[in-house]
C-alpha atoms as a PDB file:
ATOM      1  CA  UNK A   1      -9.916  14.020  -8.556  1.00  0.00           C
ATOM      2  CA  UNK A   2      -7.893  11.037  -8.299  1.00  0.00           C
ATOM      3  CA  UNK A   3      -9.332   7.225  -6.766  1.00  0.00           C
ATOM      4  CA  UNK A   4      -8.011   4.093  -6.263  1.00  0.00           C
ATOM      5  CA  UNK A   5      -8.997   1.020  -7.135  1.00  0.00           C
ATOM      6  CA  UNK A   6      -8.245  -2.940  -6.953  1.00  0.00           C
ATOM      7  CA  UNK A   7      -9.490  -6.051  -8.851  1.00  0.00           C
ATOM      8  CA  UNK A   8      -9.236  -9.357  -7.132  1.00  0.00           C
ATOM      9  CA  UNK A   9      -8.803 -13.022  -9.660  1.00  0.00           C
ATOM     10  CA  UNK A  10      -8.426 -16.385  -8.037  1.00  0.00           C
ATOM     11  CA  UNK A  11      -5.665 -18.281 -11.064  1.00  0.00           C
ATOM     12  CA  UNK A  12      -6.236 -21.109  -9.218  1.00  0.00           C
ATOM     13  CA  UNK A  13      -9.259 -21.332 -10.017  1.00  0.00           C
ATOM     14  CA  UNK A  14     -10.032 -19.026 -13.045  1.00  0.00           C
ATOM     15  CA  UNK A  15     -12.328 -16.517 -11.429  1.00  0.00           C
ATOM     16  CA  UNK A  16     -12.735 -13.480  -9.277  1.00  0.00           C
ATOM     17  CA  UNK A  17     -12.078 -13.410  -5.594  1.00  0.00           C
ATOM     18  CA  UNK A  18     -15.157 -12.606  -4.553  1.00  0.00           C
ATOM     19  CA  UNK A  19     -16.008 -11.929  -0.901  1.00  0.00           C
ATOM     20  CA  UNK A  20     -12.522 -11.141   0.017  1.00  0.00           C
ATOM     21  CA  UNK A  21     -12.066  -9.162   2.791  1.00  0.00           C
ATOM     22  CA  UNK A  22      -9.144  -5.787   3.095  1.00  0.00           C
ATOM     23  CA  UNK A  23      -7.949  -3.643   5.150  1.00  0.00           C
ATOM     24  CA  UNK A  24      -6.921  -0.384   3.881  1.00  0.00           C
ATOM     25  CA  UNK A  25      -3.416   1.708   6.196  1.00  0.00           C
ATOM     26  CA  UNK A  26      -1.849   5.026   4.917  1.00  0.00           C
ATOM     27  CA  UNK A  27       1.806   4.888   6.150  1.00  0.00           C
ATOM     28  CA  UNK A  28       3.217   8.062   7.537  1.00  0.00           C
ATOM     29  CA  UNK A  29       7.297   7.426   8.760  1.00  0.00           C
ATOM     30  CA  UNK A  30       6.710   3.879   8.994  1.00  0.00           C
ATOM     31  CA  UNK A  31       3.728   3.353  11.200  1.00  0.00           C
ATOM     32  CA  UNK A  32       0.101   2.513   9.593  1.00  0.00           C
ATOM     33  CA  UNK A  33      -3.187   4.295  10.323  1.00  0.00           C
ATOM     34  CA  UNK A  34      -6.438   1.917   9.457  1.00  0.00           C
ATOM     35  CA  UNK A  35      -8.648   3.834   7.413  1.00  0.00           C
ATOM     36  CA  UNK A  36     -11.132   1.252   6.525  1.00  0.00           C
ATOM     37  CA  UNK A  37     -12.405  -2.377   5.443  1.00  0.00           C
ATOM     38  CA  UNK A  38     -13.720  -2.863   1.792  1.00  0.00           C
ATOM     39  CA  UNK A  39     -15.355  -6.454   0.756  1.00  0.00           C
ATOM     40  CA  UNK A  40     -15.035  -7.807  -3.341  1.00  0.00           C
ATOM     41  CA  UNK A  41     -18.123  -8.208  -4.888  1.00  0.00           C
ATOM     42  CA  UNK A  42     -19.002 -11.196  -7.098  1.00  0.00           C
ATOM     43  CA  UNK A  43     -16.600  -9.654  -9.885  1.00  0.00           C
ATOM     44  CA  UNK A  44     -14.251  -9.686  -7.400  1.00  0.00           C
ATOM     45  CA  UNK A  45     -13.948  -5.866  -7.648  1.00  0.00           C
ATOM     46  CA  UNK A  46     -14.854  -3.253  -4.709  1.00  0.00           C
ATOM     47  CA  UNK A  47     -18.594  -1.337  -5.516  1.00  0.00           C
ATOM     48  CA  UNK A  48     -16.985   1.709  -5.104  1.00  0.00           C
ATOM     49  CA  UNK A  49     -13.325   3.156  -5.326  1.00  0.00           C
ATOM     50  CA  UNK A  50     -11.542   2.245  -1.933  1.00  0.00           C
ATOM     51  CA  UNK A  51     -10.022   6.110  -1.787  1.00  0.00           C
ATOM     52  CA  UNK A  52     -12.394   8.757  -3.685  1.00  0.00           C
ATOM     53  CA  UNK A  53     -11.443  12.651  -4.479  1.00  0.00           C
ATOM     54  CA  UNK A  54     -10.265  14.457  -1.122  1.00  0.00           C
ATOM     55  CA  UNK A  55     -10.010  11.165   0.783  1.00  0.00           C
ATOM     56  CA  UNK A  56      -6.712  10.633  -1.497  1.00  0.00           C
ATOM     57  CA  UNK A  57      -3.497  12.362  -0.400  1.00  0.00           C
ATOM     58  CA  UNK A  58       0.068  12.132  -1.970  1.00  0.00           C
ATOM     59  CA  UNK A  59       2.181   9.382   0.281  1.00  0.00           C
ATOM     60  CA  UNK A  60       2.047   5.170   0.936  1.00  0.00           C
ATOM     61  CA  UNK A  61      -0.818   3.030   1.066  1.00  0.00           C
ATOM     62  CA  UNK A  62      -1.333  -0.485   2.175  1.00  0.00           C
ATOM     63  CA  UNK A  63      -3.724  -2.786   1.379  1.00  0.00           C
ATOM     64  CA  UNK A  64      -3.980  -6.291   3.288  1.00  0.00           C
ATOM     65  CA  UNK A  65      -6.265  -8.867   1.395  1.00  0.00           C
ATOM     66  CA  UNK A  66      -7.355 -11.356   3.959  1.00  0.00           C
ATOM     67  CA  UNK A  67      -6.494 -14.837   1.461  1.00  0.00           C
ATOM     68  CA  UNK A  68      -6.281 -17.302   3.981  1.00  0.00           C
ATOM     69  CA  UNK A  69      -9.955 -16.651   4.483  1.00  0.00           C
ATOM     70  CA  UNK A  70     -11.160 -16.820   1.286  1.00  0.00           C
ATOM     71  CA  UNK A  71      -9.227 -19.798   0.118  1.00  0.00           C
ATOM     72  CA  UNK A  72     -11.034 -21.139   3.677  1.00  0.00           C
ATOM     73  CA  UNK A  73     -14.528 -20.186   2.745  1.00  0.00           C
ATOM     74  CA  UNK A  74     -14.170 -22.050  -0.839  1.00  0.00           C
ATOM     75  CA  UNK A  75     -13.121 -25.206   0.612  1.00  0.00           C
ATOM     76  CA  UNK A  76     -10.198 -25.390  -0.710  1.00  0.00           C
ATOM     77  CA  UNK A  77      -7.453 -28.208   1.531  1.00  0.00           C
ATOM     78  CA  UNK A  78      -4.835 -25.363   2.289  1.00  0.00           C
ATOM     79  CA  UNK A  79      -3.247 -27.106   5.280  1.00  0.00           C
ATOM     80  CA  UNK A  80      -2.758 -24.802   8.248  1.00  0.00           C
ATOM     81  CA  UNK A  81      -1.316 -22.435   8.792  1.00  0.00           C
ATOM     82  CA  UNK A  82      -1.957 -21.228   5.153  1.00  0.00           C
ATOM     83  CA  UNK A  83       1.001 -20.353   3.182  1.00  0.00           C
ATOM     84  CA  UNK A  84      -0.304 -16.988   2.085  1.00  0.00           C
ATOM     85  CA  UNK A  85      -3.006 -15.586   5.241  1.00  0.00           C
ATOM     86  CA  UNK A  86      -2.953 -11.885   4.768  1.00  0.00           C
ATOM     87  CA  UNK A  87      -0.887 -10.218   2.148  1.00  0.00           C
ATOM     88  CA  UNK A  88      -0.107  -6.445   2.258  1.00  0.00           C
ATOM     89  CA  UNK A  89       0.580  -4.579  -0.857  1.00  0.00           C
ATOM     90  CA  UNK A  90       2.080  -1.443  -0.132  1.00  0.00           C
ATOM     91  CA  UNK A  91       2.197   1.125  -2.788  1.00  0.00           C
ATOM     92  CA  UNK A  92       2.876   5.046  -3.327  1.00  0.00           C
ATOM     93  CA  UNK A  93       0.790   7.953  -4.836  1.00  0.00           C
ATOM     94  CA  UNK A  94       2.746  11.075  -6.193  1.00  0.00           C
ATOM     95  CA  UNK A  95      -0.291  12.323  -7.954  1.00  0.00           C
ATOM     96  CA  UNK A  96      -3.681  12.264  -6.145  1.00  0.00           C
ATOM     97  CA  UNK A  97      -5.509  13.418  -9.611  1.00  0.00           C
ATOM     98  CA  UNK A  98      -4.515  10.036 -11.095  1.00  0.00           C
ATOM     99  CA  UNK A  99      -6.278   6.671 -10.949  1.00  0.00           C
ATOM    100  CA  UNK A 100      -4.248   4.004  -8.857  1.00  0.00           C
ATOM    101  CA  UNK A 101      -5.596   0.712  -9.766  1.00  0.00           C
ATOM    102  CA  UNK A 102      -4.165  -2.208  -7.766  1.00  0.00           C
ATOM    103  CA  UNK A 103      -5.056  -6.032  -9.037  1.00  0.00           C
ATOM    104  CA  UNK A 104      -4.190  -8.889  -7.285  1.00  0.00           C
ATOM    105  CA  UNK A 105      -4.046 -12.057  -8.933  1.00  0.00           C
ATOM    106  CA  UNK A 106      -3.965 -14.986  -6.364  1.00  0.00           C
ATOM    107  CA  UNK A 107      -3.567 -18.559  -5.918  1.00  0.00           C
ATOM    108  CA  UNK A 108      -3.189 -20.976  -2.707  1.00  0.00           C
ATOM    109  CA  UNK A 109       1.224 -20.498  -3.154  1.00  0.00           C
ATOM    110  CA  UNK A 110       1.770 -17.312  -5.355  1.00  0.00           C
ATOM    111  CA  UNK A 111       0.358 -13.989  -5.982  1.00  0.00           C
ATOM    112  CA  UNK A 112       1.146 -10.922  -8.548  1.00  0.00           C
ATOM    113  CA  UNK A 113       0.680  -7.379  -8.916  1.00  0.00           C
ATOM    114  CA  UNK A 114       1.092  -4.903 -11.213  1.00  0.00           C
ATOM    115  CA  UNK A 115      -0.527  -0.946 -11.940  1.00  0.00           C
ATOM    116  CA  UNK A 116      -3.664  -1.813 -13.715  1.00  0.00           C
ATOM    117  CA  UNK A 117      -5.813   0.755 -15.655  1.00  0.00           C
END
């Protein structure tokens, strides 16, 4: 059975994003459905996969890391509103046996994705 899932580093800073907060959607024609809120650990990585075995279906996902708060919680002077506040990465399964891994690298102005491993 497939899983997905995500791995959050801070380049700003040069070290996970940990204690970031996000939302997980399926899309289905257009509109989301919430399915649930995951929290990084200290590796900046979720304990568990954020979609396990018959919880993953073929279609779009979105996740929506919450980076406004983070960035908030270290302290760092983002003037407000913050340039990057919630930022949804949407993203499509075509094989539910597979492993989707989703990073997120992340700074205060600029983020990047990619399929991880």
């Amino acid at each position: 059975m497939g899983y997905v899932t995500t791995h959050v580093l801070d380049t700003a800073q040069g070290c996970p994003g940990k204690g970031i907060k996000i939302d997980l959607y399926c899309v289905v024609n257009g509109e989301r459905r919430f399915l649930k809120t995951v929290t990084t650990n200290d590796d900046g990585r979720c304990d568990r996969p954020i979609l396990d075995g018959a919880e993953l279906q073929e279609g779009e996902y979105e996740l929506e890391f919450h980076a406004g708060a983070y960035f908030a919680s270290r302290g760092d002077r983002v003037k407000e509103p913050a340039f990057l506040n919630v930022i949804p990465l949407r993203f499509g399964v075509n094989d539910a046996t597979q492993h989707y891994h989703v990073p997120l690298l992340l700074s205060p102005y600029a983020y990047s994705t990619y399929r991880g491993s």
